[in-house]
N, C-alpha and C. Protein backbone atom coordinates (compact mmCIF):
# COMPACT_ATOMS: atom_id res chain seq x y z
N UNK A 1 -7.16 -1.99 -1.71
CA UNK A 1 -7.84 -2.49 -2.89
C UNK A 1 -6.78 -2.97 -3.86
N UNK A 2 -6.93 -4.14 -4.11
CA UNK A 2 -5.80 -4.75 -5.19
C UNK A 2 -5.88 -3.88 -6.24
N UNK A 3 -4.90 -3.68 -7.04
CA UNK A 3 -4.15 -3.31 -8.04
C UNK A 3 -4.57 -3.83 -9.76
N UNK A 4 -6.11 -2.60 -9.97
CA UNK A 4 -6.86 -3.20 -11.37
C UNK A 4 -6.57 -2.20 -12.44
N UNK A 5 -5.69 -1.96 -13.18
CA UNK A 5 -5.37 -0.63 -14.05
C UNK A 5 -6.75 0.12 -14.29
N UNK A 6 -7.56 -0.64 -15.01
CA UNK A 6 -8.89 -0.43 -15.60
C UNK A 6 -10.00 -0.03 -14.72
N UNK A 7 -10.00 -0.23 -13.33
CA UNK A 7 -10.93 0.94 -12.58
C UNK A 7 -10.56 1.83 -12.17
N UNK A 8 -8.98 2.22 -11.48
CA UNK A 8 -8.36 3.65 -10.71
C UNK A 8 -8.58 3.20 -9.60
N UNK A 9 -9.30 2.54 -9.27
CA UNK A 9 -9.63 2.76 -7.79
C UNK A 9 -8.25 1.60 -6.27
N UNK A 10 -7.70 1.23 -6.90
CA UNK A 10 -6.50 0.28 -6.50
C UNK A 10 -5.87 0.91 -5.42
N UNK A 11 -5.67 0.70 -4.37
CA UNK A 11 -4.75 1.43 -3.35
C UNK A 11 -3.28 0.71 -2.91
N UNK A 12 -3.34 -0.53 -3.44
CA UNK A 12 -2.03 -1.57 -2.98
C UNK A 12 -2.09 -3.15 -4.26
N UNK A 13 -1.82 -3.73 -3.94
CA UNK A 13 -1.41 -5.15 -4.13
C UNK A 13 -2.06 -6.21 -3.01
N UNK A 14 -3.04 -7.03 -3.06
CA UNK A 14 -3.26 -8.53 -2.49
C UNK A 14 -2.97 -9.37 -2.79
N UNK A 15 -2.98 -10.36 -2.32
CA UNK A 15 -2.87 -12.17 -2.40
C UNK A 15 -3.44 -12.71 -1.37
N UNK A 16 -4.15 -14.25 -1.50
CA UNK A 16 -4.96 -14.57 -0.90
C UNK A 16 -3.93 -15.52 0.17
N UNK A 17 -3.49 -16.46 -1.01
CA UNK A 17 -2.62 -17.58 -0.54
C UNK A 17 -1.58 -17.23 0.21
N UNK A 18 -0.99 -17.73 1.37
CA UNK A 18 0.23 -17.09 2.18
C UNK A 18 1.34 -18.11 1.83
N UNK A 19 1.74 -18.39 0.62
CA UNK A 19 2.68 -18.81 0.08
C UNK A 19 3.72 -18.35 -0.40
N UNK A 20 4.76 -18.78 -0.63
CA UNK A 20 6.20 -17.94 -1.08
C UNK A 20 6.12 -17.49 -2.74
N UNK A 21 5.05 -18.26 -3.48
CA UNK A 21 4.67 -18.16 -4.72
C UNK A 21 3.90 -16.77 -4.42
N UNK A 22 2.69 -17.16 -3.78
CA UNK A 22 1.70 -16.14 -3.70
C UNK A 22 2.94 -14.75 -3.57
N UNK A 23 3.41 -14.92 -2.76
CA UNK A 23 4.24 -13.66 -2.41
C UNK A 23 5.00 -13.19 -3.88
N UNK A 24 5.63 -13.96 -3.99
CA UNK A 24 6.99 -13.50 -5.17
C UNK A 24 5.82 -13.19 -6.34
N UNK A 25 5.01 -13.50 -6.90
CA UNK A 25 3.56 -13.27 -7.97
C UNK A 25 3.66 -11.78 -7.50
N UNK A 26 3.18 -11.73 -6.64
CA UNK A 26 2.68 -10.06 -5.98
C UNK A 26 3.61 -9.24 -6.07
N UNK A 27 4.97 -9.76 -5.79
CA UNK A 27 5.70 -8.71 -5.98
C UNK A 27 6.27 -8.49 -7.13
N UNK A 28 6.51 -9.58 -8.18
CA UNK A 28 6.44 -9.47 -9.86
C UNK A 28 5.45 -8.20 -9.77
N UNK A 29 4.19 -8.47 -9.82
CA UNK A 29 3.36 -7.17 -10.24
C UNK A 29 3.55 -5.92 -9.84
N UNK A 30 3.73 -5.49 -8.46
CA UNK A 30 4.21 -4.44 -8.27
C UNK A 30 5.56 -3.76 -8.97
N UNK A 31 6.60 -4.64 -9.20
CA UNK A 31 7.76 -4.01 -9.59
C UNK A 31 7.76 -4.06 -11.29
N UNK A 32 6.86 -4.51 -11.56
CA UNK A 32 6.32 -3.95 -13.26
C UNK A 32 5.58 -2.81 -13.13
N UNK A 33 4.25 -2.93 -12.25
CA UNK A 33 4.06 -1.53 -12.11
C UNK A 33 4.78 -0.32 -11.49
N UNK A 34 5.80 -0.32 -11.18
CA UNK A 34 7.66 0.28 -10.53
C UNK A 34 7.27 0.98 -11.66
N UNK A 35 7.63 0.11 -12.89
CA UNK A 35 8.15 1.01 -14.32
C UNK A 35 7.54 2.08 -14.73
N UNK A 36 5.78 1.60 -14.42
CA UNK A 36 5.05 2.86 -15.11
C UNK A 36 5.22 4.11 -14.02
N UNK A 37 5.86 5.10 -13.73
CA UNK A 37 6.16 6.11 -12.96
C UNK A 37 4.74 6.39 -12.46
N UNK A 38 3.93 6.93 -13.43
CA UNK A 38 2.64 7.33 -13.32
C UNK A 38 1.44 7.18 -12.62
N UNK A 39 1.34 6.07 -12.94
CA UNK A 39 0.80 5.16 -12.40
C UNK A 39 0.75 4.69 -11.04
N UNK A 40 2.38 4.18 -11.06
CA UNK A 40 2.76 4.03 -9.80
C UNK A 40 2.29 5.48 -8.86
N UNK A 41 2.63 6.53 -9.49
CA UNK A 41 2.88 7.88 -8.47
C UNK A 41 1.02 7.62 -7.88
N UNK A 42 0.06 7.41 -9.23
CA UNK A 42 -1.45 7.44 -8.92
C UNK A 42 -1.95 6.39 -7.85
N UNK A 43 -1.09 5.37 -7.94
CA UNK A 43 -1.48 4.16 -6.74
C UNK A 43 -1.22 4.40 -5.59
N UNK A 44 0.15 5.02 -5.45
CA UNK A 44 0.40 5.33 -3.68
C UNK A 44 -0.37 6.67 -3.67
N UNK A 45 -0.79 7.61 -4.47
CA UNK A 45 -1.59 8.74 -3.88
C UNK A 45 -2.63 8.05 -2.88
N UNK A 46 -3.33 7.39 -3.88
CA UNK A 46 -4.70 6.62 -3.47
C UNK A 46 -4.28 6.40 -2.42
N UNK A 47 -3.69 5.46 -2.10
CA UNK A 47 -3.88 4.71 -0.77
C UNK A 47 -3.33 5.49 -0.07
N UNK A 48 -2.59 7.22 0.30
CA UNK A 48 -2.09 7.51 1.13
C UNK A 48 -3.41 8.51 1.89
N UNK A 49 -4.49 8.60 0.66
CA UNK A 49 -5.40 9.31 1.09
C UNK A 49 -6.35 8.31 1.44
N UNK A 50 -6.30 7.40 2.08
CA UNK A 50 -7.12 6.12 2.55
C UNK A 50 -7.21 6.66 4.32
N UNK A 51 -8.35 6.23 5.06
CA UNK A 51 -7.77 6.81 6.27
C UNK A 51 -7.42 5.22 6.66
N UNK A 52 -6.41 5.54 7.72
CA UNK A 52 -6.04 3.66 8.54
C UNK A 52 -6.48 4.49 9.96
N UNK A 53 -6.72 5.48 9.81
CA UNK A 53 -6.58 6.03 11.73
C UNK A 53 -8.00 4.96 12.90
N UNK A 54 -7.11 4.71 14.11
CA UNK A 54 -7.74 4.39 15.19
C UNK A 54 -9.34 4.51 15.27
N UNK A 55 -9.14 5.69 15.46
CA UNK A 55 -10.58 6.40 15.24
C UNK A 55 -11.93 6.03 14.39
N UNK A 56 -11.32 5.39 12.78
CA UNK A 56 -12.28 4.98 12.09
C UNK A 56 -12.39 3.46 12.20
N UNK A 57 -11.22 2.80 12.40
CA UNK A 57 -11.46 1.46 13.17
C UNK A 57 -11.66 1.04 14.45
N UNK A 58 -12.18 1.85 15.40
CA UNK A 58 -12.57 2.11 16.76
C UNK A 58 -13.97 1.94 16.74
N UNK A 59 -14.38 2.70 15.72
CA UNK A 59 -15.92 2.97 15.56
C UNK A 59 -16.82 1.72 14.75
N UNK A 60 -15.65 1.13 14.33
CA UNK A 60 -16.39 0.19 13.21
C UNK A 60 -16.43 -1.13 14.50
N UNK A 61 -15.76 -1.16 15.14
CA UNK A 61 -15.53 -2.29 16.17
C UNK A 61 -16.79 -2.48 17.62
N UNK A 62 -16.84 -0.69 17.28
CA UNK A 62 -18.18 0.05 18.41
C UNK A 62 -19.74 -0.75 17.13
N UNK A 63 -19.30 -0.71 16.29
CA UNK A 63 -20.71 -0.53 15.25
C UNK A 63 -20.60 -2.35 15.47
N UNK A 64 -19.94 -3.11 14.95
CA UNK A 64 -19.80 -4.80 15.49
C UNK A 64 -20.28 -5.40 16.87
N UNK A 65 -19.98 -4.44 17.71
CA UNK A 65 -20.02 -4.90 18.60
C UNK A 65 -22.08 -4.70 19.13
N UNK A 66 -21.43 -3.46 19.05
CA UNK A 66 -23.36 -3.21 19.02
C UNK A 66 -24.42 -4.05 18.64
N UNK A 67 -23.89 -4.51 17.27
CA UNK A 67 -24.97 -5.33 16.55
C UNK A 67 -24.72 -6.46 16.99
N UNK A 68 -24.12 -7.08 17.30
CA UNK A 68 -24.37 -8.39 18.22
C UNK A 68 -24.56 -8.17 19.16
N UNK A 69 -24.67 -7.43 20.18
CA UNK A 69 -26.02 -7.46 21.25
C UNK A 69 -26.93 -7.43 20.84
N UNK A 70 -27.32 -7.03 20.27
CA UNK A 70 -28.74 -6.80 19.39
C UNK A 70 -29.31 -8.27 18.93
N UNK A 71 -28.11 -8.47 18.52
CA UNK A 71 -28.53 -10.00 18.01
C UNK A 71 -28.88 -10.49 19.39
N UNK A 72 -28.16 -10.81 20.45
CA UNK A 72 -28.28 -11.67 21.42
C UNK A 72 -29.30 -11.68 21.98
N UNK A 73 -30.21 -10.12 22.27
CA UNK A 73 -31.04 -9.82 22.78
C UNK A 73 -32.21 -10.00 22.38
N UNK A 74 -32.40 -10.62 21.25
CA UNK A 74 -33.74 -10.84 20.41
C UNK A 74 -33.90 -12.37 20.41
């Protein structure tokens, strides 16, 4: 989840554009948010308590897949 002071809920930094701008922008922001310790410490909590495991993207791929048979079959 991009990086919004004002909800908490932020787990990283995005950009849409895959440009060298887009890039260097993104990383301006992060290394301002560097400064605020706090903050910073509250952003990587978040996202370290995010799950990435197999398991929950295994299932979501099982749940995709499902529903387009479903589709096909109707």
């Amino acid at each position: 989840v991009d990086y919004d002071e004002a909800k908490g809920k932020s787990t990283g930094f995005l950009f849409e554009e895959y440009t060298g701008e887009a890039l260097l922008s993104v990383v301006k922001r992060a290394l301002a948010l560097f400064e605020k310790k706090k903050t910073w410490q509250a952003l990587m909590k978040r996202g370290m308590k995010k799950d990435f495991s197999w398991k929950k993207s295994a299932k979501r791929y099982i749940e995709i897949y499902e529903s387009t048979l479903e589709r096909k079959q109707k």
